[in-house]
PDB file of N, CA and C in Angstrom:
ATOM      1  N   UNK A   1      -5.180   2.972  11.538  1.00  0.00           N
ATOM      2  CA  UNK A   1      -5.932   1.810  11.952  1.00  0.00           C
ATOM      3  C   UNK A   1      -5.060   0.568  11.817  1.00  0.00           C
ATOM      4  N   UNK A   2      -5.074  -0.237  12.744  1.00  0.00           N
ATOM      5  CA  UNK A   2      -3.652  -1.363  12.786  1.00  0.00           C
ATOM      6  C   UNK A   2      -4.802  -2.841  11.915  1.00  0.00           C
ATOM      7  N   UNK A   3      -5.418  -2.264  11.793  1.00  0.00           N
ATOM      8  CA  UNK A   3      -6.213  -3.504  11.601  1.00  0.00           C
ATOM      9  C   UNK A   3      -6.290  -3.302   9.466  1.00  0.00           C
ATOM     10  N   UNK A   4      -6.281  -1.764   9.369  1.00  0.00           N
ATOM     11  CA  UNK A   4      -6.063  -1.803   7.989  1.00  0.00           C
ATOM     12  C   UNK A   4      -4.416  -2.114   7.634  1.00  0.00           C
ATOM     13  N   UNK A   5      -3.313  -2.082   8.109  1.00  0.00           N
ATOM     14  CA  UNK A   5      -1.988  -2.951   8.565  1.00  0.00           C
ATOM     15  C   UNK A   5      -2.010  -3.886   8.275  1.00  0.00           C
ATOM     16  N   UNK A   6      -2.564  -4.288   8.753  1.00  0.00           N
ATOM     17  CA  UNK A   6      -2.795  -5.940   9.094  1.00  0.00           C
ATOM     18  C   UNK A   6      -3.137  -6.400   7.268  1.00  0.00           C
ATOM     19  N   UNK A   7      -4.451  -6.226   6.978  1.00  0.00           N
ATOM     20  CA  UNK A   7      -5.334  -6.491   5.945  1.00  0.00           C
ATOM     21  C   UNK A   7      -4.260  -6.048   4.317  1.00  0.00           C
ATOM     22  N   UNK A   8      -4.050  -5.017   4.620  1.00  0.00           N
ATOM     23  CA  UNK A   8      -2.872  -4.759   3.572  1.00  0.00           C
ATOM     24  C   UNK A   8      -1.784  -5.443   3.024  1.00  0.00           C
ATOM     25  N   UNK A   9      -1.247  -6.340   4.092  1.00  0.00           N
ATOM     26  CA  UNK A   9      -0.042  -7.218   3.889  1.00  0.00           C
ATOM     27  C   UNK A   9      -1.128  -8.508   2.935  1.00  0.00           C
ATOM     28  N   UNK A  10      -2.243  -8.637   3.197  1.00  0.00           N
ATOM     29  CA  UNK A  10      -2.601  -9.866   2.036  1.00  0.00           C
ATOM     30  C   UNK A  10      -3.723  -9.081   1.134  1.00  0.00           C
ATOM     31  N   UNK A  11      -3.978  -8.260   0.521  1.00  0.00           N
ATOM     32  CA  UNK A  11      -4.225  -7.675  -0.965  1.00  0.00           C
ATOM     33  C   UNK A  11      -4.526  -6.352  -0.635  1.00  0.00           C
ATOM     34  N   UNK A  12      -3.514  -5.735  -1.662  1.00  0.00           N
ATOM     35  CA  UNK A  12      -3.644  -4.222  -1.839  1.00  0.00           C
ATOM     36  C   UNK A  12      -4.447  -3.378  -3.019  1.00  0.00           C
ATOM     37  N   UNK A  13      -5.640  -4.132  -2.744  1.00  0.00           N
ATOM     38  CA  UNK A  13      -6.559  -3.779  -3.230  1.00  0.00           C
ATOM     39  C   UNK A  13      -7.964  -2.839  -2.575  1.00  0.00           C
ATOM     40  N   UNK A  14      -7.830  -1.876  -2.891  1.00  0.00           N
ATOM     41  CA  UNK A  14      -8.673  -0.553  -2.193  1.00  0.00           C
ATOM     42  C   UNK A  14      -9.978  -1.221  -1.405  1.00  0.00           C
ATOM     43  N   UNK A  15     -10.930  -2.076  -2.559  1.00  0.00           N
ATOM     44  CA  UNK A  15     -12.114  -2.309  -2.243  1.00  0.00           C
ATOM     45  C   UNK A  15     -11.694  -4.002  -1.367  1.00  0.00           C
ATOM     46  N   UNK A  16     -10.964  -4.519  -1.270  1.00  0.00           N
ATOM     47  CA  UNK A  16     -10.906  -5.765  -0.310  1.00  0.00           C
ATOM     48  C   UNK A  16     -10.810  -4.907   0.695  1.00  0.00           C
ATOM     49  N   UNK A  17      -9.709  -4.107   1.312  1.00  0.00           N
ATOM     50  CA  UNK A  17      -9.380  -3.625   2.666  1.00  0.00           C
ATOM     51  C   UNK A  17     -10.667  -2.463   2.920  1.00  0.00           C
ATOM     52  N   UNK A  18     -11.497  -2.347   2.164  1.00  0.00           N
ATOM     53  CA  UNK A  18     -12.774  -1.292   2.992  1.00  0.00           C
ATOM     54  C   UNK A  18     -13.856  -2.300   2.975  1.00  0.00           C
ATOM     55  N   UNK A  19     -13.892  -3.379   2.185  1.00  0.00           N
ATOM     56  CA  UNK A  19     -15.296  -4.545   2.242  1.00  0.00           C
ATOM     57  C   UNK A  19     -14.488  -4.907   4.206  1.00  0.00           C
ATOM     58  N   UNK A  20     -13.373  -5.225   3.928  1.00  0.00           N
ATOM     59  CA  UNK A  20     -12.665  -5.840   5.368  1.00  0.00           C
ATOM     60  C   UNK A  20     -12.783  -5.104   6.316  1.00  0.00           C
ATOM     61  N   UNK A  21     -12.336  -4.336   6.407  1.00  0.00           N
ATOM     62  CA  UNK A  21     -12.432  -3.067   7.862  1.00  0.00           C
ATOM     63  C   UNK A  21     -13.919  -2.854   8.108  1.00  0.00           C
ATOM     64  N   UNK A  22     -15.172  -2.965   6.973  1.00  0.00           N
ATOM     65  CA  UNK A  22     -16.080  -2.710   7.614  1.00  0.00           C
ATOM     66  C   UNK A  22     -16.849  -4.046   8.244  1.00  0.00           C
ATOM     67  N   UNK A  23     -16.510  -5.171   8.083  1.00  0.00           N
ATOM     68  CA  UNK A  23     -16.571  -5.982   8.418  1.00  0.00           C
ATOM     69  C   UNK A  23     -16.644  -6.671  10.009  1.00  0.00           C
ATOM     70  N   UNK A  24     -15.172  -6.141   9.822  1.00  0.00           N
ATOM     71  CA  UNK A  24     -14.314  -5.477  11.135  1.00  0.00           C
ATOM     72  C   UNK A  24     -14.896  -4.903  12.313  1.00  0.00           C
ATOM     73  N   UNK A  25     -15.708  -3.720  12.096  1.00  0.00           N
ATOM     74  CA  UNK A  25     -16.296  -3.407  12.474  1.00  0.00           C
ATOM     75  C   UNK A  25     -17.491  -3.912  13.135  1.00  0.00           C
ATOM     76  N   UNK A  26     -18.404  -3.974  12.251  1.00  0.00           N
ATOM     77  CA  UNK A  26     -19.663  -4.595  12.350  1.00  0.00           C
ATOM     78  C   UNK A  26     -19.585  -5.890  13.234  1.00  0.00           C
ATOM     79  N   UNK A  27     -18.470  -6.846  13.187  1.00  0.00           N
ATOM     80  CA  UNK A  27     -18.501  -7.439  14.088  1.00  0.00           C
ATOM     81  C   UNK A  27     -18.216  -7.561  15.572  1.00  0.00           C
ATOM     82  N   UNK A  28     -17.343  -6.952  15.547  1.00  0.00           N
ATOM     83  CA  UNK A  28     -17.131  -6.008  17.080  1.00  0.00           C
ATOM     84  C   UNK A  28     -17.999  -4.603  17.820  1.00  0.00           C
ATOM     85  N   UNK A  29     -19.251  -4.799  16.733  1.00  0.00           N
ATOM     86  CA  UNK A  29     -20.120  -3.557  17.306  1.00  0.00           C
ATOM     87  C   UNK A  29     -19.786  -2.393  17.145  1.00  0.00           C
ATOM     88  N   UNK A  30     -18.426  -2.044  16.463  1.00  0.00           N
ATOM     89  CA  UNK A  30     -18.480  -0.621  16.568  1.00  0.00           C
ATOM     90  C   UNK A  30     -19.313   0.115  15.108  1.00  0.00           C
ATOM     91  N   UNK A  31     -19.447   1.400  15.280  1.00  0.00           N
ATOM     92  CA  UNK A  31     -19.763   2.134  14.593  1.00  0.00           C
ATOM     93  C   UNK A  31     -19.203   2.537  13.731  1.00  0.00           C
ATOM     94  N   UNK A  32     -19.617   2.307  12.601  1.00  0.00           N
ATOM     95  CA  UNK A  32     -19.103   3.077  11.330  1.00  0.00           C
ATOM     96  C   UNK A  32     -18.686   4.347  11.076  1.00  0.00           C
ATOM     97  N   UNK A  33     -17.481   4.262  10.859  1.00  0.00           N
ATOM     98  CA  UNK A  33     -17.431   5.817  10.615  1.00  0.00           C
ATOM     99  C   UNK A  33     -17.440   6.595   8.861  1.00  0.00           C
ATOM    100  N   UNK A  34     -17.536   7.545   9.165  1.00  0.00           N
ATOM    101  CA  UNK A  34     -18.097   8.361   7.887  1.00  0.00           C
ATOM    102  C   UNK A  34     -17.526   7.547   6.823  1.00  0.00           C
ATOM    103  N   UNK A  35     -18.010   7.776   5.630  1.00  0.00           N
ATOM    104  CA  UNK A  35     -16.955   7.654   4.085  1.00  0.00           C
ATOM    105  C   UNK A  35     -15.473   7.817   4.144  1.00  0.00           C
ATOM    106  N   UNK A  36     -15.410   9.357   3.978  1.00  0.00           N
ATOM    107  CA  UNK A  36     -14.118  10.052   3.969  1.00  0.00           C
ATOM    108  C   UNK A  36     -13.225   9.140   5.151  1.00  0.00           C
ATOM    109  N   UNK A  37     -13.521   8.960   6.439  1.00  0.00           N
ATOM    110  CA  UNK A  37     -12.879   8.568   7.146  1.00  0.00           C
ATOM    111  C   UNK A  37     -12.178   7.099   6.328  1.00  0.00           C
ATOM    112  N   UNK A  38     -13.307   6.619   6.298  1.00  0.00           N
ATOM    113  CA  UNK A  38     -12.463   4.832   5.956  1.00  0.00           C
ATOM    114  C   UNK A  38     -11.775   5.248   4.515  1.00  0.00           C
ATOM    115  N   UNK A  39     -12.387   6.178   3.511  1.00  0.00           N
ATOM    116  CA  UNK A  39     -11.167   5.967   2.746  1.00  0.00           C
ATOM    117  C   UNK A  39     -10.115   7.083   3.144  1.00  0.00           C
ATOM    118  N   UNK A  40      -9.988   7.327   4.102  1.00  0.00           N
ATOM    119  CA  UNK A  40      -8.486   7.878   4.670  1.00  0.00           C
ATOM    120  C   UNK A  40      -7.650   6.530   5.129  1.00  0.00           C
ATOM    121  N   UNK A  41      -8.396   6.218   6.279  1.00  0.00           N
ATOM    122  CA  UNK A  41      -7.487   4.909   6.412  1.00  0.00           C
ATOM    123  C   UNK A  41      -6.886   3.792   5.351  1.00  0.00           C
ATOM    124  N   UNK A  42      -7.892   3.754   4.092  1.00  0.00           N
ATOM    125  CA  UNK A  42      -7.771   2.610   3.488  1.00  0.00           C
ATOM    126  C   UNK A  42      -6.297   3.165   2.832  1.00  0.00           C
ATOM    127  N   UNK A  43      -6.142   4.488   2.552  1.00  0.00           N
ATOM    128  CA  UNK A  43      -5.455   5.138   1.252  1.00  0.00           C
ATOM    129  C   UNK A  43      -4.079   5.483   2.220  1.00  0.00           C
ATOM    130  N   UNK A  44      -4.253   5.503   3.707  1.00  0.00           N
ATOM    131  CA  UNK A  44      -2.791   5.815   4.495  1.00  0.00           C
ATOM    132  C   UNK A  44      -2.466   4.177   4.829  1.00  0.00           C
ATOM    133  N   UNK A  45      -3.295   3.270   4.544  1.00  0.00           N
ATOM    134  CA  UNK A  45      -2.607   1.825   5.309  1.00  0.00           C
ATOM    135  C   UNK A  45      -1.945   1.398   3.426  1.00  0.00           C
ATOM    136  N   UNK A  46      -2.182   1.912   2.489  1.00  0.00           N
ATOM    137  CA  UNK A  46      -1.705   1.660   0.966  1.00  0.00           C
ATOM    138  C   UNK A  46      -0.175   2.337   0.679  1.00  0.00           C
ATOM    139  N   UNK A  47      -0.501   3.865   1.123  1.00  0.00           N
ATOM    140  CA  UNK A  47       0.685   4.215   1.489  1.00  0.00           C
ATOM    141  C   UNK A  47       1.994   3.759   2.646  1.00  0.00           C
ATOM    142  N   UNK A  48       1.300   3.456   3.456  1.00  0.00           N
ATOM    143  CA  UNK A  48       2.581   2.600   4.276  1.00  0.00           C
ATOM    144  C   UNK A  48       2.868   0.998   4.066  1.00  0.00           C
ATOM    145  N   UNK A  49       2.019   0.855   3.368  1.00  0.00           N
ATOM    146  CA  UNK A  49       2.432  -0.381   2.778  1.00  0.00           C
ATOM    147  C   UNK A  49       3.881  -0.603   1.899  1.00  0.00           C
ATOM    148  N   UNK A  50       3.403   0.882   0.940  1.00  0.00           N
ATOM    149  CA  UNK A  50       4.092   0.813  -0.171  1.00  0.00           C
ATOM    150  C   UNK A  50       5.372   1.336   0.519  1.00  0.00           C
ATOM    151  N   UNK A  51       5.746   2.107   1.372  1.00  0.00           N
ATOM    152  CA  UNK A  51       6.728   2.602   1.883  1.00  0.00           C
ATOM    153  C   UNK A  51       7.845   1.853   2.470  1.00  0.00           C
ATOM    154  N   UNK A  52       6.991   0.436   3.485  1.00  0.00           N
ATOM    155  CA  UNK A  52       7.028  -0.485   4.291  1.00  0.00           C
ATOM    156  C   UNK A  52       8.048  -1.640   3.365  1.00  0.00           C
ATOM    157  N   UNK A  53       7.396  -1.520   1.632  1.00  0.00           N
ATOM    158  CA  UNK A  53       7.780  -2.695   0.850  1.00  0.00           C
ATOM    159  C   UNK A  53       9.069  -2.238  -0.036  1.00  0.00           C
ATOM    160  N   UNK A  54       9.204  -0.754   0.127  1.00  0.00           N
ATOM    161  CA  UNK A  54      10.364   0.255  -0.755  1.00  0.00           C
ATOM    162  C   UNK A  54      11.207  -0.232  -0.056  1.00  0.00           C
ATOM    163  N   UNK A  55      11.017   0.552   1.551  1.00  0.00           N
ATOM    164  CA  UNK A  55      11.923   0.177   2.330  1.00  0.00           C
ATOM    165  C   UNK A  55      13.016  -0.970   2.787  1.00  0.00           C
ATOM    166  N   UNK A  56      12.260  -2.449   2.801  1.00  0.00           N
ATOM    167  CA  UNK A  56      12.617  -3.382   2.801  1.00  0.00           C
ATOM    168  C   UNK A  56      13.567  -3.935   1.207  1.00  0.00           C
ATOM    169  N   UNK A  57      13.031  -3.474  -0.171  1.00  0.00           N
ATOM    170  CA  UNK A  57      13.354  -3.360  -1.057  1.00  0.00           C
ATOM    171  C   UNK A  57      14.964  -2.843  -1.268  1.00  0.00           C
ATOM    172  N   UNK A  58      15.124  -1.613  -0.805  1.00  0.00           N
ATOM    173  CA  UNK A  58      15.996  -0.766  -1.071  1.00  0.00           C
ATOM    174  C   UNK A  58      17.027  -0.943  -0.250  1.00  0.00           C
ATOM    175  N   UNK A  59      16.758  -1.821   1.627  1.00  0.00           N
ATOM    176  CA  UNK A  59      17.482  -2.279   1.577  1.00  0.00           C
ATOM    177  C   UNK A  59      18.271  -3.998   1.825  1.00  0.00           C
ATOM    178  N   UNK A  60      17.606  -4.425   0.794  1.00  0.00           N
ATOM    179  CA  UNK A  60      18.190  -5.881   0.622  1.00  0.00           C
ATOM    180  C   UNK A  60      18.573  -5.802  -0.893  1.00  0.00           C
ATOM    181  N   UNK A  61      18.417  -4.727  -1.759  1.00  0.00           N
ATOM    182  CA  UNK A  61      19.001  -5.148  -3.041  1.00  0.00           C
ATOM    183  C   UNK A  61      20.538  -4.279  -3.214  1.00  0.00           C
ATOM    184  N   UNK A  62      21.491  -4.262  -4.172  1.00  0.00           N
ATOM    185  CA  UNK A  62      22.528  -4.128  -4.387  1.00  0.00           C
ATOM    186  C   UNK A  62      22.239  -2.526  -4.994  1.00  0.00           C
ATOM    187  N   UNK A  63      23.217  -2.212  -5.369  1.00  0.00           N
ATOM    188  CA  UNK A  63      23.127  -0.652  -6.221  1.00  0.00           C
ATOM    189  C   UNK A  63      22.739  -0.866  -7.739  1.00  0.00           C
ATOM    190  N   UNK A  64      23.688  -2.055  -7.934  1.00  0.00           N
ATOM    191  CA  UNK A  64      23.081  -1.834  -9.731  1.00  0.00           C
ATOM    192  C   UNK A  64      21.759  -2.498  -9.829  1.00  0.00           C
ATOM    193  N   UNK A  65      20.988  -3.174  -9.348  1.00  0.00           N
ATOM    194  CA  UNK A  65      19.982  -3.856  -9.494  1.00  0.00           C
ATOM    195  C   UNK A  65      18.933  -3.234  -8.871  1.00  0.00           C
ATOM    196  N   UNK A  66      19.371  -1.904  -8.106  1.00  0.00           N
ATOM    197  CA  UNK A  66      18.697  -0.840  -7.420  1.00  0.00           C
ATOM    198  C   UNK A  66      18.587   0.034  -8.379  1.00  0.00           C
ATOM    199  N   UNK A  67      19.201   0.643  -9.192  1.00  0.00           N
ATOM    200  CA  UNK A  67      19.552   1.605 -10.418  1.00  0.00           C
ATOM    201  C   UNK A  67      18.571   0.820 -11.508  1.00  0.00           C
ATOM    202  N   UNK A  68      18.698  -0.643 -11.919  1.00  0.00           N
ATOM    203  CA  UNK A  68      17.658  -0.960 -12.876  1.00  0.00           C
ATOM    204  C   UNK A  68      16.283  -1.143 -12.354  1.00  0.00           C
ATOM    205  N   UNK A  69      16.279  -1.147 -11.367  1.00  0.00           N
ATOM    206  CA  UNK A  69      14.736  -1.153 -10.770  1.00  0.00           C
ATOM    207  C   UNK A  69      14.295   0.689 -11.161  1.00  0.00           C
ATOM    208  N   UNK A  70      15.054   0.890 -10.816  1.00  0.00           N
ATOM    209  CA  UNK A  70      13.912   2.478 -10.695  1.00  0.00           C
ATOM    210  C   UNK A  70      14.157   2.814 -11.960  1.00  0.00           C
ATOM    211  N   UNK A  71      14.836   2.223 -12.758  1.00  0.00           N
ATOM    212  CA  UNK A  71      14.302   2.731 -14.203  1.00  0.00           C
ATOM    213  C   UNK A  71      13.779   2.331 -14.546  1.00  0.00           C
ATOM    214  N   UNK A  72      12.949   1.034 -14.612  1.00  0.00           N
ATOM    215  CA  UNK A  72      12.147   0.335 -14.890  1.00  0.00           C
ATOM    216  C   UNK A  72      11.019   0.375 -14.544  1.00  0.00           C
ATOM    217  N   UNK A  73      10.701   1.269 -12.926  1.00  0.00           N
ATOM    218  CA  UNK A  73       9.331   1.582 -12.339  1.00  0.00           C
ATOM    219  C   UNK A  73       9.048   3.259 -13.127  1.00  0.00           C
ATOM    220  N   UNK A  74      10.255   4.090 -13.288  1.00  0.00           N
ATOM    221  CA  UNK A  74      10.336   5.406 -13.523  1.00  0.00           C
ATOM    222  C   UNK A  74       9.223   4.904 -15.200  1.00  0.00           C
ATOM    223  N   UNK A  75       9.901   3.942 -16.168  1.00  0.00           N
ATOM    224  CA  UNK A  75       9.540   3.970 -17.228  1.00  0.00           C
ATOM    225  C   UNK A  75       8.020   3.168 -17.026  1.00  0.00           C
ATOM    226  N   UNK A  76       7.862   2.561 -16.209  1.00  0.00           N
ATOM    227  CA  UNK A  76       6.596   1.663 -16.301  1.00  0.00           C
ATOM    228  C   UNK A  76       5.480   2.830 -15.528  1.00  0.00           C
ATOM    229  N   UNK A  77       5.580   3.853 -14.973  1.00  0.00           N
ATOM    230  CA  UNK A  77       4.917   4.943 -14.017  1.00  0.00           C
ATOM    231  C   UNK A  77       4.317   6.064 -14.718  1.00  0.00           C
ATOM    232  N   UNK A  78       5.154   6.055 -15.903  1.00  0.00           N
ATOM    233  CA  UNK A  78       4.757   7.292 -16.696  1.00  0.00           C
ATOM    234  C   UNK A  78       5.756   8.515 -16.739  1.00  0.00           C
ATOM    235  N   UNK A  79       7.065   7.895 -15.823  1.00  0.00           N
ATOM    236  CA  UNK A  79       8.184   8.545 -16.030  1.00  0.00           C
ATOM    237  C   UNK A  79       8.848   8.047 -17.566  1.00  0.00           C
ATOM    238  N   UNK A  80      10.155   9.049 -17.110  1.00  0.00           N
ATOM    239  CA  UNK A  80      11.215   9.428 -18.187  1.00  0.00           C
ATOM    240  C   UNK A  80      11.638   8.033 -18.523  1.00  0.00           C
ATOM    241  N   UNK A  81      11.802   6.915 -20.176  1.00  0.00           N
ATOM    242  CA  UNK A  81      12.049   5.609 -19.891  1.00  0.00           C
ATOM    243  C   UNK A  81      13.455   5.971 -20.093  1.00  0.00           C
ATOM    244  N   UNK A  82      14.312   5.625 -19.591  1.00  0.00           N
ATOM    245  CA  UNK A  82      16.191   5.638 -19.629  1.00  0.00           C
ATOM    246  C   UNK A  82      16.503   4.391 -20.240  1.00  0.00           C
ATOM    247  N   UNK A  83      17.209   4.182 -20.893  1.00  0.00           N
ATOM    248  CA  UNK A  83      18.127   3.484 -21.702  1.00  0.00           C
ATOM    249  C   UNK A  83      19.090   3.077 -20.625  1.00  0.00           C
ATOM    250  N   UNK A  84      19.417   1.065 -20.527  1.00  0.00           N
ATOM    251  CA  UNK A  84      20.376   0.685 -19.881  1.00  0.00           C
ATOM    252  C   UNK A  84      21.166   0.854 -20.265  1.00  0.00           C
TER     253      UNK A  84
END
């Protein structure tokens, strides 16, 4: 859904982008679709978000400041914490 795209880039927050999309909806007349459906969309426009923001991430930063980032998400995630 380009419209959950859209909504994602200003808060990635589950329940803003499904209060929004149904919104969305309702004002353009269309029909709601099931549960499951909108939280598919909500949970694939979160994932390409996050992919969208790695991406851009990974490549504008350097290697070593790339290397302390992911130890720092690895240790803040519930991964392995590594020692700088």
């Amino acid at each position: 859904m380009e419209k959950a795209g859209q909504l994602v880039r200003i808060s990635a927050k589950p329940i803003f982008l499904f209060r929004n999309l149904l919104q969305y909806l309702e004002n353009r007349r269309i029909v709601v679709p099931g549960y499951s459906f909108m939280q598919d969309a909500v949970s694939q426009a979160l994932a390409d978000e996050r992919a969208r923001l790695t991406a851009i991430l990974e490549e504008r930063l350097d290697n070593a400041t790339s290397r302390r980032s992911t130890r720092f998400t690895s240790s803040t995630t519930g991964g392995t914490p590594s020692r700088p």
